[in-house]
Protein backbone atom coordinates (compact mmCIF):
# COMPACT_ATOMS: atom_id res chain seq x y z
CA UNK A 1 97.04 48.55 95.72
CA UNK A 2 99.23 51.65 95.58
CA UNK A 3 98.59 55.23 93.81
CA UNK A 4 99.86 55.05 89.95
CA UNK A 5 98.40 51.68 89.80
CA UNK A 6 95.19 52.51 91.62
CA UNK A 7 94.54 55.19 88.78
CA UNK A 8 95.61 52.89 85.47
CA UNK A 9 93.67 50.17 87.18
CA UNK A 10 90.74 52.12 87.49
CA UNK A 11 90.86 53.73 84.09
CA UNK A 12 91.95 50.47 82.48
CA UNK A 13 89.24 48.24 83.97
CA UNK A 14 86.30 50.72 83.59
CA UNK A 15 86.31 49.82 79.75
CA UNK A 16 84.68 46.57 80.35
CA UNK A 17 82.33 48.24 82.45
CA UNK A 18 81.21 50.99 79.87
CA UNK A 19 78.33 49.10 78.95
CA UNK A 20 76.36 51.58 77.38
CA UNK A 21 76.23 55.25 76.20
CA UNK A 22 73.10 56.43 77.76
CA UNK A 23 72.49 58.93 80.26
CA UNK A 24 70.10 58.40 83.18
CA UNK A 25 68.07 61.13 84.49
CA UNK A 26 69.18 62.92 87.54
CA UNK A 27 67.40 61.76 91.27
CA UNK A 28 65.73 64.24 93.48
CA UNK A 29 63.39 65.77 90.70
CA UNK A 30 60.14 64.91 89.43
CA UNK A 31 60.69 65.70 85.83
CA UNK A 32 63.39 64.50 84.25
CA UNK A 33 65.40 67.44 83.22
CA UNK A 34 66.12 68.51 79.26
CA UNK A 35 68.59 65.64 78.18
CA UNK A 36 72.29 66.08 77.02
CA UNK A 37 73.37 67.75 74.19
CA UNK A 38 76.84 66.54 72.23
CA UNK A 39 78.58 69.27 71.75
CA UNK A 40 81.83 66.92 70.52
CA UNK A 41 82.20 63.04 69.20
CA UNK A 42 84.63 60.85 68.09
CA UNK A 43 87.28 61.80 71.00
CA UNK A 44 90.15 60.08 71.58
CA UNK A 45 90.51 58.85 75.48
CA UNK A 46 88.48 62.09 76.54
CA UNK A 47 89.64 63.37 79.57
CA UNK A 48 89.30 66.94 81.29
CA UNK A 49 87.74 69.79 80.35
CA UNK A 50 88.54 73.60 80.92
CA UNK A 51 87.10 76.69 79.38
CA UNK A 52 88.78 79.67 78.20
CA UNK A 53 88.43 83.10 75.93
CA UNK A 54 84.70 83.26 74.71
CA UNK A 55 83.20 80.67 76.13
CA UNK A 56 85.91 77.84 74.34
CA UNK A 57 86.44 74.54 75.81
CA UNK A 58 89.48 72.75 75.80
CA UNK A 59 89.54 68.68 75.90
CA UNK A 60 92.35 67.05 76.97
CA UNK A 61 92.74 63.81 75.02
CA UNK A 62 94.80 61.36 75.94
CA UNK A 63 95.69 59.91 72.59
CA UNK A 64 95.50 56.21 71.28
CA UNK A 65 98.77 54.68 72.12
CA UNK A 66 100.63 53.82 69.06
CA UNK A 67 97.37 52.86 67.13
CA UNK A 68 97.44 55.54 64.84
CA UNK A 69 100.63 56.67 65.82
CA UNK A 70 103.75 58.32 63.26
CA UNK A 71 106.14 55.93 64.70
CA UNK A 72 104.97 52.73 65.09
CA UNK A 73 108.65 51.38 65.90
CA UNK A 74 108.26 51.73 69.79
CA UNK A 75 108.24 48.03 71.24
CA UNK A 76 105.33 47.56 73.56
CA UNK A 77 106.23 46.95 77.07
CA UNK A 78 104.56 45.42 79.97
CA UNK A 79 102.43 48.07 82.03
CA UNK A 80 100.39 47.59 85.68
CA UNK A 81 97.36 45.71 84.12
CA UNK A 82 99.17 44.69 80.74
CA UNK A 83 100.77 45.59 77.74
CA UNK A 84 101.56 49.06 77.23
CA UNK A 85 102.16 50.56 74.01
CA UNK A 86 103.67 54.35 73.73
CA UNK A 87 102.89 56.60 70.38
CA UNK A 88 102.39 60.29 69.19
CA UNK A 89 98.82 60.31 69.49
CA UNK A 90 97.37 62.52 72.53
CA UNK A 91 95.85 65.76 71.27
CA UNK A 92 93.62 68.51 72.66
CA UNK A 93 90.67 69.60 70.95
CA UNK A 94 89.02 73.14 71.14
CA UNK A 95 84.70 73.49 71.17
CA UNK A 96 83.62 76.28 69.63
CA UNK A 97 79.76 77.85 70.32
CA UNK A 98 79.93 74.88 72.98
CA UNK A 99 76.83 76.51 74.13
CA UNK A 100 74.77 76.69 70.71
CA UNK A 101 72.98 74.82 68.32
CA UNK A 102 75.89 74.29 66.48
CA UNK A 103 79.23 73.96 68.48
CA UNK A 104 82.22 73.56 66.23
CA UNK A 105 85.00 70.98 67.71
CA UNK A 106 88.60 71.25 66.45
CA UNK A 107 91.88 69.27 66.94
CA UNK A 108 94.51 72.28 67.94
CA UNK A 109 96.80 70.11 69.27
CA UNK A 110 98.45 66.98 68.35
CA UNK A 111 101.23 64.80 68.75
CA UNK A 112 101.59 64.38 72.13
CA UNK A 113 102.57 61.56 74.57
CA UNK A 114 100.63 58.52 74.53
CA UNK A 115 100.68 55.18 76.28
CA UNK A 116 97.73 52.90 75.68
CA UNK A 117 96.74 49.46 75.12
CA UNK A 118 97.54 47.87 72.16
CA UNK A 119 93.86 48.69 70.85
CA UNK A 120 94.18 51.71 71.78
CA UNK A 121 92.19 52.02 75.00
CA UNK A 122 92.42 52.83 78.65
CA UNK A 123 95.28 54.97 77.55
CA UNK A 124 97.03 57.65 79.56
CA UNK A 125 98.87 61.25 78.38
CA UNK A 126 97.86 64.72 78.33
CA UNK A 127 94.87 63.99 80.96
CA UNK A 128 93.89 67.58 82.05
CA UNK A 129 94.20 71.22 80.17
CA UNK A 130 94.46 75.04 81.79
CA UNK A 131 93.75 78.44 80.18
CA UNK A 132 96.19 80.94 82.02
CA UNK A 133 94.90 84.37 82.89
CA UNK A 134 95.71 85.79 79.46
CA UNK A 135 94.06 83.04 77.23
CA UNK A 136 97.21 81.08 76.78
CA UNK A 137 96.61 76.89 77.21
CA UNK A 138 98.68 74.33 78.87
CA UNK A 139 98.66 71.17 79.75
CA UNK A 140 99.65 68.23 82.50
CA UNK A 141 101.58 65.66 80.57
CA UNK A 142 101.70 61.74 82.31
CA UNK A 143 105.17 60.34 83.55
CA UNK A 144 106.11 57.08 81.45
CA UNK A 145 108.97 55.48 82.95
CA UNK A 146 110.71 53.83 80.17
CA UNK A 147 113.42 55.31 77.26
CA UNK A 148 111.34 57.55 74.38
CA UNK A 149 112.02 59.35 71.12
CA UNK A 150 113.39 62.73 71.47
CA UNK A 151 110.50 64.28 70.63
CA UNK A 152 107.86 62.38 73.29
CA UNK A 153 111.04 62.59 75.79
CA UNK A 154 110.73 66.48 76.31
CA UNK A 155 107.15 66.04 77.12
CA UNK A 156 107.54 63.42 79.60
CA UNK A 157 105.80 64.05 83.14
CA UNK A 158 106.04 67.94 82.32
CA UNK A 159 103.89 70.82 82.49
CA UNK A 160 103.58 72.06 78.51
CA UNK A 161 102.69 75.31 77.03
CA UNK A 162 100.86 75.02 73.87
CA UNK A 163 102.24 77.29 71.13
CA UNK A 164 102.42 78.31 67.57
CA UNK A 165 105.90 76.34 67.29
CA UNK A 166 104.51 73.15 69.45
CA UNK A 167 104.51 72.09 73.29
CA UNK A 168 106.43 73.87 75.33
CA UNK A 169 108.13 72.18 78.48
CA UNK A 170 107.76 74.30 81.52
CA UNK A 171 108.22 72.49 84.62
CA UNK A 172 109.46 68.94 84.91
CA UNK A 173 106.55 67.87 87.39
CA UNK A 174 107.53 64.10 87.44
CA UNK A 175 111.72 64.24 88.03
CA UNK A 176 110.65 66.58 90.98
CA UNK A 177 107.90 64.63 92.53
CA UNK A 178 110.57 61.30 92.21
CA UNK A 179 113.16 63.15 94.48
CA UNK A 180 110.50 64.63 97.04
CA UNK A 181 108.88 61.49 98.11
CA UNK A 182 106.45 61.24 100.99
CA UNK A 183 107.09 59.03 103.72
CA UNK A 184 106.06 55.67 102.96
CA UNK A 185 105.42 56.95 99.46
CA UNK A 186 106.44 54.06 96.54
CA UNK A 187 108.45 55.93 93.87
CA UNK A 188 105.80 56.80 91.93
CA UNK A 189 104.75 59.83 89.69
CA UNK A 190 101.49 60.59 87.69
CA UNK A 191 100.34 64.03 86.98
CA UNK A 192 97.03 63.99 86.18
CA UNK A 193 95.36 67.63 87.14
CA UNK A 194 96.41 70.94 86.44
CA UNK A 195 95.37 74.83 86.73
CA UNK A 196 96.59 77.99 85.69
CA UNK A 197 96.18 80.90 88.36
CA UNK A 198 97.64 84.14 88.12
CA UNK A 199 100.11 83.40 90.93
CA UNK A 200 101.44 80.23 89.33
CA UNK A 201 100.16 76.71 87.72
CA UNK A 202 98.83 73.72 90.18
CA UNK A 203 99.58 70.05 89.57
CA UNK A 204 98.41 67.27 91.41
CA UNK A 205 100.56 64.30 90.70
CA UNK A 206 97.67 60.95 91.63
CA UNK A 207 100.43 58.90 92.76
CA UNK A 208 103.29 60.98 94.67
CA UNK A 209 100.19 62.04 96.77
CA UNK A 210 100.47 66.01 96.51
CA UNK A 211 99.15 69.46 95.27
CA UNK A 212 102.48 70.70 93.51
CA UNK A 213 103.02 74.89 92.69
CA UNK A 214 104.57 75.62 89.59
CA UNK A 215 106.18 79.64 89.87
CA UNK A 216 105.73 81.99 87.02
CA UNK A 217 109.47 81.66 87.29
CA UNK A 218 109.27 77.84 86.54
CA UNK A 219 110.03 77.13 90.26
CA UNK A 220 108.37 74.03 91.76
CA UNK A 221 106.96 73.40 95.42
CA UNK A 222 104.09 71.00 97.36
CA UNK A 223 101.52 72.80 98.56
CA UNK A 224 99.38 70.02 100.13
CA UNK A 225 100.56 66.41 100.89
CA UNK A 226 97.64 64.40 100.93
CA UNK A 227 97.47 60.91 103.14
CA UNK A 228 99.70 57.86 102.52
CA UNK A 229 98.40 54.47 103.95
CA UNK A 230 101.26 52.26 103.48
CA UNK A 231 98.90 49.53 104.81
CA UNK A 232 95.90 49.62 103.49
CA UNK A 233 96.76 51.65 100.21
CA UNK A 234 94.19 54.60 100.40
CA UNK A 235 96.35 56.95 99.60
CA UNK A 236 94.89 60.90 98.91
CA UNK A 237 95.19 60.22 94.87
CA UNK A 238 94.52 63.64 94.00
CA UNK A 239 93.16 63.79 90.19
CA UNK A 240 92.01 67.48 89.40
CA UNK A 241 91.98 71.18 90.69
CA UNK A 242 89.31 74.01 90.31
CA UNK A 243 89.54 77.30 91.67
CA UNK A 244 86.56 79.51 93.64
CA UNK A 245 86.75 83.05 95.78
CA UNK A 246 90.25 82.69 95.26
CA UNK A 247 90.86 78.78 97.44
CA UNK A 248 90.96 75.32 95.72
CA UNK A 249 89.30 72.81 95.08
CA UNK A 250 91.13 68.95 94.87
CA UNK A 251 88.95 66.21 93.95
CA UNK A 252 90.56 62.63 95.21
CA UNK A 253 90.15 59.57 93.66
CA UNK A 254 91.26 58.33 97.27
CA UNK A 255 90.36 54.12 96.84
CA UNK A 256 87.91 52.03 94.75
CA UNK A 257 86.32 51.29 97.62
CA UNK A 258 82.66 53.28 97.29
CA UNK A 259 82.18 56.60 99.42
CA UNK A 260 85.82 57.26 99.78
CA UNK A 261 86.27 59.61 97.37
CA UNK A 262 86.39 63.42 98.01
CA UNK A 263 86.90 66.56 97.33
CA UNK A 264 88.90 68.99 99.47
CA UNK A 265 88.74 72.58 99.91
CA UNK A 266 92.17 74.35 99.98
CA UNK A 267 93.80 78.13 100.90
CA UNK A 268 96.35 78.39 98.23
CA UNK A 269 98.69 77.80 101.10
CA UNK A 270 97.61 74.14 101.62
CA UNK A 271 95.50 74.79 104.94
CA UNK A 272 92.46 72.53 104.53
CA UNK A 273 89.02 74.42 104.78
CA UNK A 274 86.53 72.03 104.06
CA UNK A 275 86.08 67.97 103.09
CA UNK A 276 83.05 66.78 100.66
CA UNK A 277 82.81 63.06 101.81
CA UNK A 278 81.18 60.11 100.73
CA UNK A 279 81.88 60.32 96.71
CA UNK A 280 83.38 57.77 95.01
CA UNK A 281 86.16 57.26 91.97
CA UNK A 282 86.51 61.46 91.40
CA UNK A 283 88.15 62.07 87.98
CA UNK A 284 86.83 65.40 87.94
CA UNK A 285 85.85 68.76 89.41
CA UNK A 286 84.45 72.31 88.43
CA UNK A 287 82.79 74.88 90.87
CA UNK A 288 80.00 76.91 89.76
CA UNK A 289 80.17 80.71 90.29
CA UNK A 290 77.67 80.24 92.80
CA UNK A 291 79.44 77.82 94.36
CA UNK A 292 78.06 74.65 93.41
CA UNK A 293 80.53 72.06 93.80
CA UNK A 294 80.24 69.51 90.07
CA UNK A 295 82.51 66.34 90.50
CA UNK A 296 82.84 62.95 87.71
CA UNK A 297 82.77 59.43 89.19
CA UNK A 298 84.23 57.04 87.17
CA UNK A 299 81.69 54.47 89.24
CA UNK A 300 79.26 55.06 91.16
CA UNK A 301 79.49 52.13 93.64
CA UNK A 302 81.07 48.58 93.14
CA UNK A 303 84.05 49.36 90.58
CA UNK A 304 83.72 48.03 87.32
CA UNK A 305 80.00 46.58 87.89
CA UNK A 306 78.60 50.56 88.18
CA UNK A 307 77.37 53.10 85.81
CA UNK A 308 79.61 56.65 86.30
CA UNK A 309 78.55 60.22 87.66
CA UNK A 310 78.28 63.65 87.67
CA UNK A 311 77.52 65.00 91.46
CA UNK A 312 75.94 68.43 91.74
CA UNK A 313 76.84 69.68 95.10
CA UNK A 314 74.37 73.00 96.53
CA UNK A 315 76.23 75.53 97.78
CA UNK A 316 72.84 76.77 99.06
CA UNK A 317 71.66 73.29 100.77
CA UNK A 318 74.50 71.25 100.35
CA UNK A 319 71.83 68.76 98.67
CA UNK A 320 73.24 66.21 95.91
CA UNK A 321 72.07 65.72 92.19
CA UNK A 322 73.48 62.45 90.88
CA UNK A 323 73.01 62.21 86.89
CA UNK A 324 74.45 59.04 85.83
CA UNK A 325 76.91 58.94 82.53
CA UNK A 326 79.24 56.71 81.25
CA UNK A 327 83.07 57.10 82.30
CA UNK A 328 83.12 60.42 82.73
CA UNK A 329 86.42 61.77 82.70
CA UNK A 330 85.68 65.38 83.69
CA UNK A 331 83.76 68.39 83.98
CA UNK A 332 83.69 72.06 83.60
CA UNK A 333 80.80 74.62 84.05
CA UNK A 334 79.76 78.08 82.51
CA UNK A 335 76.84 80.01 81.03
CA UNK A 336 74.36 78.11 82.80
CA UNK A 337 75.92 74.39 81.36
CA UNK A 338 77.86 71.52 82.88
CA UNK A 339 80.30 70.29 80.13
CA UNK A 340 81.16 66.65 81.05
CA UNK A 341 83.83 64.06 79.01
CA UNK A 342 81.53 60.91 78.43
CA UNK A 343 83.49 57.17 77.61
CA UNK A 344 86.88 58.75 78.82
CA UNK A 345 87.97 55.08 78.60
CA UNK A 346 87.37 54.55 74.55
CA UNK A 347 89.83 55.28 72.36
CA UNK A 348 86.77 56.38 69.34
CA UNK A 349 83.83 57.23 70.98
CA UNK A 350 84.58 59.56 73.56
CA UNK A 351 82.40 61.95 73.63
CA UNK A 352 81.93 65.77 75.43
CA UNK A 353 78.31 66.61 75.82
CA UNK A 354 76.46 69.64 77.66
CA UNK A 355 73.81 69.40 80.16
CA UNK A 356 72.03 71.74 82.26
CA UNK A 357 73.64 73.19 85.45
């Protein structure tokens, strides 16, 4: 099973596995600790999270497909685990007071990319969002290979700014990852994880198998290549990017296959630093300013028969807190709080809710 189809597998078969919306205490403490607070419902294919000016979070959604969609025209096509339908439908959606009694959650962005199936679920399109160094937002848009409306066509496989006058294309991560194939590689292209630094935007595109640099001058480059295992399959699928004391941090989806997830440490030059083994299905990753390491499994062991995850990793002891969730789709920390995307897989009840960090 190669890259693009590892990741729509995996996100399209964990919807029969979302069996139930609760949230298990974390192991390794007697007391359970205080339990989650929903800070926003109702989500749309809830994916990553980032935080920006104040304290906001951003949500990447990634839409409904065409169920709900302007233009319901768009003949459904045949995807990697089925029919795939393509609409106008992925969004973002800003938390306000995220961190109070009352957090107010607002759709800022809408009408974006999204490919789905035909009830809406499992769908793919803006999956991860990025505040830039001066408070502007962006986003990582997915790469659908088949002909689109003018409108969904500019946002295919880019990076987007989000502005007053609507996304923005900025750097056409999916054309360039097609023409700059690994060896052994399929040509395949899924960008899935972004982040804004002030030296340029990262991408990580799950199935070309790299850590991409986007220029403030719009110029692209691979930073990291991460494994391909023509073989086996196991590629590197890197899914998302965090940034701490100024190096990287890629969490890999890597193989359904339980414990061979991880997340790698990074110079922004690509030179590896460290490994965090022994994870499984990472959709997600946030570092603490401390330096806790906080990474989403989709599953937790046996794919589709096994509850989902947020790992706290000690930068202290290096001692892990596993707090199970459903689907979680990402995660993002601040003020004390974990912010983690809950049923990342449903097209209505996704869900972003705040827990202690």
């Amino acid at each position: 099973m190669r890259t693009r189809r590892l990741l729509i597998g995996l996100v399209a078969l964990a919807v029969v596995a979302v069996a139930s919306p609760g949230v298990a205490g974390a192991t390794g403490s007697p007391h359970p600790p205080p339990g989650p607070v929903t800070v926003a419902s109702n989500l749309h294919n809830p994916r990553q999270i980032a935080v920006g000016p104040f304290g906001t979070l951003a949500v990447a959604e990634a839409g409904t497909g065409q169920v709900g969609a302007s233009d319901t025209s768009i003949p459904c096509g045949e995807g990697p685990e089925g029919p795939a339908c393509v609409g106008d439908t992925g969004s973002v959606t800003a938390i306000f007071g995220a961190w109070t009694h009352r957090p107010v959650a607002t759709r800022v962005v809408k009408g974006l990319l999204s490919v789905a199936a035909p009830d809406g679920s499992a769908a793919t399109g803006v999956d991860a969002v990025t505040f830039g160094p001066w408070g502007s937002l962006s986003g990582i848009m997915t790469a659908v290979p088949a002909d689109l409306p003018p409108k969904l066509a500019r946002q295919n496989g880019q990076v987007l700014r989000f502005t007053p006058w609507g996304p923005q294309p900025v750097a056409d991560i999916a054309s360039f990852s097609l023409s700059h194939l690994l060896p052994g590689n399929l040509p395949e292209t899924d960008p899935y994880g972004i982040l804004a630094t002030r030296h340029g935007t990262y991408v990580a595109d799950a199935a070309a198998n790299t850590l991409l640099r986007v220029s403030n001058h719009g110029n692209i480059s691979i930073v990291k290549a991460f494994e391909v295992r023509a073989n086996d399959g196991y590629d590197g699928v890197p899914t998302s990017i965090a940034e701490h004391d100024g190096n990287l941090y890629v969490g890999q989806l890597s193989s359904l296959e339980p414990g061979l997830a991880k997340v790698t440490v990074l110079r922004p030059d690509g030179k590896v630093l460290k490994v965090y083994d022994g994870l499984s299905s990472v959709t997600g990753v946030a570092v603490a300013k401390n330096g806790d390491v906080y990474a989403t499994e989709l599953f937790t062991g046996e794919p589709f028969n096994s509850p989902g995850a947020l790992v706290k990793i000690s930068a202290r002891t290096g001692a892990r807190t596993v707090t199970e969730l459903p689907a979680p789709g990402g995660v993002a920390v601040g003020g004390g709080s974990a912010y983690v995307s809950i049923n990342s897989v449903s097209p209505t009840d996704g869900a972003v809710i705040r827990l202690p960090a």
